[in-house]
PDB file of N, CA and C in Angstrom:
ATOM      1  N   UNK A   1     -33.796-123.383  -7.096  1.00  0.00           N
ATOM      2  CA  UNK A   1     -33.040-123.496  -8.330  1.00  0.00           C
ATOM      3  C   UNK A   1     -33.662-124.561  -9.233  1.00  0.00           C
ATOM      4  N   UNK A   2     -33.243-124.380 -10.810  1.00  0.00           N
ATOM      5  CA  UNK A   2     -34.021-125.506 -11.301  1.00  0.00           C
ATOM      6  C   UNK A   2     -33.092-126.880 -10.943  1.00  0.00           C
ATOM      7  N   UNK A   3     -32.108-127.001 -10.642  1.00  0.00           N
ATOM      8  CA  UNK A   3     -32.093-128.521 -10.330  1.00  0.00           C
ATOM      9  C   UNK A   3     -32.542-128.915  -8.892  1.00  0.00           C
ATOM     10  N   UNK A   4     -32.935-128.767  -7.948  1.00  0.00           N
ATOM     11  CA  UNK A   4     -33.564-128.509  -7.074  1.00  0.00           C
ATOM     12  C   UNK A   4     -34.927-129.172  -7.074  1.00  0.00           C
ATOM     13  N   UNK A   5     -35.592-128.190  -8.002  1.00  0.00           N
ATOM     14  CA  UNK A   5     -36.787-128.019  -8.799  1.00  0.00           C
ATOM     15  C   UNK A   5     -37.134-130.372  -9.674  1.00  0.00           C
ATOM     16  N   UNK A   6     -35.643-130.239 -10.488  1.00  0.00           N
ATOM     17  CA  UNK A   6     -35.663-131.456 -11.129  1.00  0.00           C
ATOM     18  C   UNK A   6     -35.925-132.702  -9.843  1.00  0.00           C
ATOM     19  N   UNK A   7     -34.765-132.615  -9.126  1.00  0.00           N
ATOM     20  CA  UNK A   7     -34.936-133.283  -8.150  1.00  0.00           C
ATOM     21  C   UNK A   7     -36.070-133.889  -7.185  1.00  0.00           C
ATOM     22  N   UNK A   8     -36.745-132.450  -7.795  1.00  0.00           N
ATOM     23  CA  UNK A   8     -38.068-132.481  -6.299  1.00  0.00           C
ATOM     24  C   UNK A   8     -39.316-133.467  -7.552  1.00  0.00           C
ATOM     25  N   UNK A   9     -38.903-133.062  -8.530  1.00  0.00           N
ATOM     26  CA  UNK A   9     -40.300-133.609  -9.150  1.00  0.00           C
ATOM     27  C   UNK A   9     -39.622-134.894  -9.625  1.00  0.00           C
ATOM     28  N   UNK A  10     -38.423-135.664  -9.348  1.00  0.00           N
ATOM     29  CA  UNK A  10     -38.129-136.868  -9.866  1.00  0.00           C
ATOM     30  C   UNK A  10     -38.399-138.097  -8.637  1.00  0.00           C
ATOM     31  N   UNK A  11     -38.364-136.993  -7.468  1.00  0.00           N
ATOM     32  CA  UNK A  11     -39.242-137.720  -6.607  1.00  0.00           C
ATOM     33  C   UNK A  11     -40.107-138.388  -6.308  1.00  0.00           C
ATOM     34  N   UNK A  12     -40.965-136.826  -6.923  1.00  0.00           N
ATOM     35  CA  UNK A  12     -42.281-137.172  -6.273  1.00  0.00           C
ATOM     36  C   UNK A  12     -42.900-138.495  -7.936  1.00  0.00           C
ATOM     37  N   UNK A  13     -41.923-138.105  -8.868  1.00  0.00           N
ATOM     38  CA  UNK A  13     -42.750-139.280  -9.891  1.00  0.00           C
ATOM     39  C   UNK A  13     -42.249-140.906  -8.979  1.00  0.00           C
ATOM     40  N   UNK A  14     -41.240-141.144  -8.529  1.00  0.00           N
ATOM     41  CA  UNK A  14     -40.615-142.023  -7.675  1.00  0.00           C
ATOM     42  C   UNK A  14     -41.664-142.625  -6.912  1.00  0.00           C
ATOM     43  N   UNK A  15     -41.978-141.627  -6.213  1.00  0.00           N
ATOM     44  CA  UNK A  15     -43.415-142.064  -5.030  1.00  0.00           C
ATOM     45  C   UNK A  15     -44.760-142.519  -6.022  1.00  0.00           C
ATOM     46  N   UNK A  16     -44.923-142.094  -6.813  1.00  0.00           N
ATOM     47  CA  UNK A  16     -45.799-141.909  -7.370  1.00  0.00           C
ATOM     48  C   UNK A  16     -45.856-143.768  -8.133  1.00  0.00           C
ATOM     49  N   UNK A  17     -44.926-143.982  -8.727  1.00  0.00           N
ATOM     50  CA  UNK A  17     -44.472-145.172  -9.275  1.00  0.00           C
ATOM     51  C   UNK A  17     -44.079-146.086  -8.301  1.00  0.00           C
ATOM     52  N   UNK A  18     -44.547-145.971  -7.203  1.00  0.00           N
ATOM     53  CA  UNK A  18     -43.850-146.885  -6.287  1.00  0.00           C
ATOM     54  C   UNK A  18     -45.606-147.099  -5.770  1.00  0.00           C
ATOM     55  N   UNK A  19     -46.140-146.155  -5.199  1.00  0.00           N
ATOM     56  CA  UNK A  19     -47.589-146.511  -4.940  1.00  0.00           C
ATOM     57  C   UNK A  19     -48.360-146.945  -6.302  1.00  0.00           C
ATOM     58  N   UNK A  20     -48.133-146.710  -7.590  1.00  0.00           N
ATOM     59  CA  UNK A  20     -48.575-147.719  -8.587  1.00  0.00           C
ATOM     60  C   UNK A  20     -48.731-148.942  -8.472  1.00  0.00           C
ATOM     61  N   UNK A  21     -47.248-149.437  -8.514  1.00  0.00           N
ATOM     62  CA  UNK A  21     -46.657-150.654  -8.448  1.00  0.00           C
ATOM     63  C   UNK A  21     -47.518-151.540  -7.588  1.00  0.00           C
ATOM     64  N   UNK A  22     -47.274-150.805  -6.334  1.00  0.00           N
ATOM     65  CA  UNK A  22     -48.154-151.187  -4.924  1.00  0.00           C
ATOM     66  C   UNK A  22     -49.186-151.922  -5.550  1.00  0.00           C
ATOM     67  N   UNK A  23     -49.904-150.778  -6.281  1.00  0.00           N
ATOM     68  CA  UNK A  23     -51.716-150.923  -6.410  1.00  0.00           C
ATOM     69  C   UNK A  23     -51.490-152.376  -7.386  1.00  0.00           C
ATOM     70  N   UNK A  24     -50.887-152.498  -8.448  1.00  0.00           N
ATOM     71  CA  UNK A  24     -51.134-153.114  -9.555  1.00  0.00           C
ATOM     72  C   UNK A  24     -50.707-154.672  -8.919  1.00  0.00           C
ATOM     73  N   UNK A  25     -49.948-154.393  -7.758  1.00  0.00           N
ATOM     74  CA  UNK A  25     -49.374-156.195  -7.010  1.00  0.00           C
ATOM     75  C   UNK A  25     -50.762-156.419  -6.043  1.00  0.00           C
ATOM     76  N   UNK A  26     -50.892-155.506  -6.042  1.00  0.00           N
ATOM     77  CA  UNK A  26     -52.162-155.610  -4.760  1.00  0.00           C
ATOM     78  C   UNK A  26     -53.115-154.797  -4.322  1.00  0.00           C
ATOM     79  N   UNK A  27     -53.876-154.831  -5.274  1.00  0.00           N
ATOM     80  CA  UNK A  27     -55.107-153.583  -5.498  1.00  0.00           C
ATOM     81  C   UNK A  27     -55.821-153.431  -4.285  1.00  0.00           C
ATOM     82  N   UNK A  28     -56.234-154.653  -3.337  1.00  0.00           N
ATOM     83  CA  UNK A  28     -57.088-153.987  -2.632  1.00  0.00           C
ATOM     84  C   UNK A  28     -56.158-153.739  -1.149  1.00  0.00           C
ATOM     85  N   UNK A  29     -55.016-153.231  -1.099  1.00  0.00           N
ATOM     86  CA  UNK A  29     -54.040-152.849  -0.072  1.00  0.00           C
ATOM     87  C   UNK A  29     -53.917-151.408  -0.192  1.00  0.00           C
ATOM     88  N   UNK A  30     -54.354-151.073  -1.340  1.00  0.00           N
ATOM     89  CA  UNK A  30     -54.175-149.708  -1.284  1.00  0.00           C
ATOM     90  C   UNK A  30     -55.144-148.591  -0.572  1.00  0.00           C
ATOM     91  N   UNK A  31     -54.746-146.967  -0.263  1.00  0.00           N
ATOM     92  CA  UNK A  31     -55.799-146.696   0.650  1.00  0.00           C
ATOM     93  C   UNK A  31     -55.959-145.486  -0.449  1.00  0.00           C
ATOM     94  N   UNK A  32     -57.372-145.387  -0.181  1.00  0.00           N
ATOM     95  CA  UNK A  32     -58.328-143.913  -0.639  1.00  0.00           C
ATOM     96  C   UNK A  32     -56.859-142.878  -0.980  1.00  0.00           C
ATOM     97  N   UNK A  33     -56.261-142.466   0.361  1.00  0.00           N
ATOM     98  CA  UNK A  33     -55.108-141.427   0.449  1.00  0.00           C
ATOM     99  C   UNK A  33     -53.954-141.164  -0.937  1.00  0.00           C
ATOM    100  N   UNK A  34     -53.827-142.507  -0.271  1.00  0.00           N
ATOM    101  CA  UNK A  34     -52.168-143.410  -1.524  1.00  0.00           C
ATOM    102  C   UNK A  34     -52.957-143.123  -2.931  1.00  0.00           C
ATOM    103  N   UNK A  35     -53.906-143.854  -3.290  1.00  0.00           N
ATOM    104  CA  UNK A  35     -54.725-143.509  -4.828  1.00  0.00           C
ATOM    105  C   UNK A  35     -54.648-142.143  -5.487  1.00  0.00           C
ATOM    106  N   UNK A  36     -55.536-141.234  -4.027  1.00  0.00           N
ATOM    107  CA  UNK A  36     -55.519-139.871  -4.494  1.00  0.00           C
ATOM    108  C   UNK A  36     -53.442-139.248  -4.691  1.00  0.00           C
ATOM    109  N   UNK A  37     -52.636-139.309  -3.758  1.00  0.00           N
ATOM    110  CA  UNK A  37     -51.731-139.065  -3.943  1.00  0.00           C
ATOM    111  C   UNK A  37     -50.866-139.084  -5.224  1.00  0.00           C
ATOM    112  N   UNK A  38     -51.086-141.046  -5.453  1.00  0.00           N
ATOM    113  CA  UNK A  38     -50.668-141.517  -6.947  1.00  0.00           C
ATOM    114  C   UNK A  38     -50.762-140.477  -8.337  1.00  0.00           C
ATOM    115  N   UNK A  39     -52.406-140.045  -8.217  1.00  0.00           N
ATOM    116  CA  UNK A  39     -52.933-139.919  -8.959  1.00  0.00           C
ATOM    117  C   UNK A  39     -52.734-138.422  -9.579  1.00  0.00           C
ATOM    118  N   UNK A  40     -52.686-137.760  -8.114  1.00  0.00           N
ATOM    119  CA  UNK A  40     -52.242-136.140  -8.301  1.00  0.00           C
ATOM    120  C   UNK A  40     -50.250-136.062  -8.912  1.00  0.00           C
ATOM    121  N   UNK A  41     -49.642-136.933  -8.294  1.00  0.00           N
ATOM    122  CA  UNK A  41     -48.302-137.081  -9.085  1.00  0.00           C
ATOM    123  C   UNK A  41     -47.855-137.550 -10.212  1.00  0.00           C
ATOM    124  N   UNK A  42     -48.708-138.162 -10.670  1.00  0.00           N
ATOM    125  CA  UNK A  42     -49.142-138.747 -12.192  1.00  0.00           C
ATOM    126  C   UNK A  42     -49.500-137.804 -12.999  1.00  0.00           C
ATOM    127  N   UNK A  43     -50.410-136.573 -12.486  1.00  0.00           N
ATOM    128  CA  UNK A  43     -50.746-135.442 -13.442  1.00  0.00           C
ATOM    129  C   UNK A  43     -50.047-134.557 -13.101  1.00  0.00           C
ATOM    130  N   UNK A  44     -49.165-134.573 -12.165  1.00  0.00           N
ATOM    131  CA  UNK A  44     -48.099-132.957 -12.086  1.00  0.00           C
ATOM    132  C   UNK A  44     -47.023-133.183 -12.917  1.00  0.00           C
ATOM    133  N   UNK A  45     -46.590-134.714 -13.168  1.00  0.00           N
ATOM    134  CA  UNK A  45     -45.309-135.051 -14.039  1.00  0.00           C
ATOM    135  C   UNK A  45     -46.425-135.013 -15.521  1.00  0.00           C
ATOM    136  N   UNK A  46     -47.023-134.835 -15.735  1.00  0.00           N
ATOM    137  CA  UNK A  46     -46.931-135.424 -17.505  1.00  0.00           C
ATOM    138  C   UNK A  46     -47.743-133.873 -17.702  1.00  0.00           C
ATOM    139  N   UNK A  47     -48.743-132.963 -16.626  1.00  0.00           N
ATOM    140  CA  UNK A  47     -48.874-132.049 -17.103  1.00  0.00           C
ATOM    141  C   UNK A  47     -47.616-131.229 -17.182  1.00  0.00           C
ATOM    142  N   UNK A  48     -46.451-131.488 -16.429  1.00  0.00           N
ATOM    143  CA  UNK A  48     -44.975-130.516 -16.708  1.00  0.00           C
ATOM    144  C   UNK A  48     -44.565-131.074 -18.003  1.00  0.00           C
ATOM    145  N   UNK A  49     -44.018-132.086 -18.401  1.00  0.00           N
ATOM    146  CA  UNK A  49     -43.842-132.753 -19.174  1.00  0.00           C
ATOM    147  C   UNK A  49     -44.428-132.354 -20.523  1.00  0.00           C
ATOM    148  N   UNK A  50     -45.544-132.509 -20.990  1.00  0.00           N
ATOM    149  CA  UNK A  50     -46.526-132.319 -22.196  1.00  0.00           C
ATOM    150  C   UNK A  50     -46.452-130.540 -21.954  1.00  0.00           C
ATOM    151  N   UNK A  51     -45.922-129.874 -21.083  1.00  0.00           N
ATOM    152  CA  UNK A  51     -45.758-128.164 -21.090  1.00  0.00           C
ATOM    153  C   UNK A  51     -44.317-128.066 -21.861  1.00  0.00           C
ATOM    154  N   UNK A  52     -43.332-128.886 -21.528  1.00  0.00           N
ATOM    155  CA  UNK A  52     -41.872-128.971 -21.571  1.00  0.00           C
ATOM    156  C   UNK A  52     -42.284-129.377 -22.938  1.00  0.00           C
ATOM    157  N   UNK A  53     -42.699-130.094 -23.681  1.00  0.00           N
ATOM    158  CA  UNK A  53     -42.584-130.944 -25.185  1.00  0.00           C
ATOM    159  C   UNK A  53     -43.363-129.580 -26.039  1.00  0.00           C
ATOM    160  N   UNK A  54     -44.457-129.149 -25.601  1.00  0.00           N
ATOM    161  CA  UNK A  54     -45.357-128.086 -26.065  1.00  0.00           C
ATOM    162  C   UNK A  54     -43.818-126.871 -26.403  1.00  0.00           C
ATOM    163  N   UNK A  55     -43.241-127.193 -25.766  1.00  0.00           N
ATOM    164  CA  UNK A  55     -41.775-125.688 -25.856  1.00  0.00           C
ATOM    165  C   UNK A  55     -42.315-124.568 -25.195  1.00  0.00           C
ATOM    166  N   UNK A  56     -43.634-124.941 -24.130  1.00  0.00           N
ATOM    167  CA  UNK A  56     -44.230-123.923 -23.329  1.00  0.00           C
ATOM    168  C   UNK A  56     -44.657-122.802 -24.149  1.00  0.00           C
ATOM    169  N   UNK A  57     -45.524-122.642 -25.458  1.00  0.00           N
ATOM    170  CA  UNK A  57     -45.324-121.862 -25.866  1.00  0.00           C
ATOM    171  C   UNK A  57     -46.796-121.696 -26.108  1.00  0.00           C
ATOM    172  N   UNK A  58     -47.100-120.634 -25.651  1.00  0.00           N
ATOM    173  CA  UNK A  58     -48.742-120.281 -25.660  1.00  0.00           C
ATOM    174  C   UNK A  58     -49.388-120.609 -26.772  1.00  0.00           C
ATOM    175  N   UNK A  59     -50.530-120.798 -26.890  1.00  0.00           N
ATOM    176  CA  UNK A  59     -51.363-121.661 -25.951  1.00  0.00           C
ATOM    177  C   UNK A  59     -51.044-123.020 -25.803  1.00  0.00           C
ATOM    178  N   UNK A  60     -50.588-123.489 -26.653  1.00  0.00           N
ATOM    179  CA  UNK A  60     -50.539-125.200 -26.487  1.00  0.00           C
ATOM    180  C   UNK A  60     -49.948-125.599 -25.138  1.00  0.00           C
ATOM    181  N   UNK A  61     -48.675-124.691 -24.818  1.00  0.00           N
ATOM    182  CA  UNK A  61     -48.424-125.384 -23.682  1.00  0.00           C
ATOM    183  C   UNK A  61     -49.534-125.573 -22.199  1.00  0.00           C
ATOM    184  N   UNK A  62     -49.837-124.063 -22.116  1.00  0.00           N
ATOM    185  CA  UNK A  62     -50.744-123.863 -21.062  1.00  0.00           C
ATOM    186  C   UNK A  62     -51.991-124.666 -20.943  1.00  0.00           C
ATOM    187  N   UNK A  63     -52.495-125.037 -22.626  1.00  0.00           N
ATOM    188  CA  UNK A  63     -53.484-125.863 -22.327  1.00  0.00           C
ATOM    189  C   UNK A  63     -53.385-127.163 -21.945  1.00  0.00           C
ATOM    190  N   UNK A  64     -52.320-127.707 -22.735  1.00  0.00           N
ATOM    191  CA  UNK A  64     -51.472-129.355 -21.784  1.00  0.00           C
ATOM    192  C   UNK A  64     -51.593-129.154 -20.267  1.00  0.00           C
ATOM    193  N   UNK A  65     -50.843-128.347 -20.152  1.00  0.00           N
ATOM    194  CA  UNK A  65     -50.876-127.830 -18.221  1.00  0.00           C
ATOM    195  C   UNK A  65     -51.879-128.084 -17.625  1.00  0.00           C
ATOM    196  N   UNK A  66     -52.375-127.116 -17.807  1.00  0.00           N
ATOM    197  CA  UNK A  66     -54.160-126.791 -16.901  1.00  0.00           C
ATOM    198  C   UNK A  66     -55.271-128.301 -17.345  1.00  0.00           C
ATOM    199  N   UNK A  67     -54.967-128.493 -18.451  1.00  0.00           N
ATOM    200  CA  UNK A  67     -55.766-130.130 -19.165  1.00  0.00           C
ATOM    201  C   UNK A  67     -55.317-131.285 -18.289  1.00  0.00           C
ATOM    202  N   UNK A  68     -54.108-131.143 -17.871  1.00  0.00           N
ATOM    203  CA  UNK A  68     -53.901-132.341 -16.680  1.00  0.00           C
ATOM    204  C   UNK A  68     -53.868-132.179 -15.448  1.00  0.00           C
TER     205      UNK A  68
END
């Protein structure tokens, strides 16, 4: 369902902002893994996001999407 859906990705920005944080108090604690993780949840929220503001509406949205 989409709240479900909301939930799952308010999460994962959660995690995502939490291994930031991590990095920015203490850069060299962080691992290869955590970075890549950060980094992929950082572009699933703002490529949904910049799709959602686009009004998803071809092309602009799709290219926001696939661009992040």
């Amino acid at each position: 369902t989409v709240l479900k859906e909301f939930e799952r990705g308010f999460k994962d920005a959660r995690e995502g902002q939490y291994i930031d944080t991590k990095l920015k108090s203490k850069p060299t604690s962080i691992t290869y893994e955590e970075m890549n993780q950060c980094y992929k949840k950082y572009r699933s929220v703002m490529g949904t996001a910049g799709k959602n503001m686009a009004l998803a509406r071809r092309p602009l949205g799709e290219i926001f999407y696939l661009g992040m």
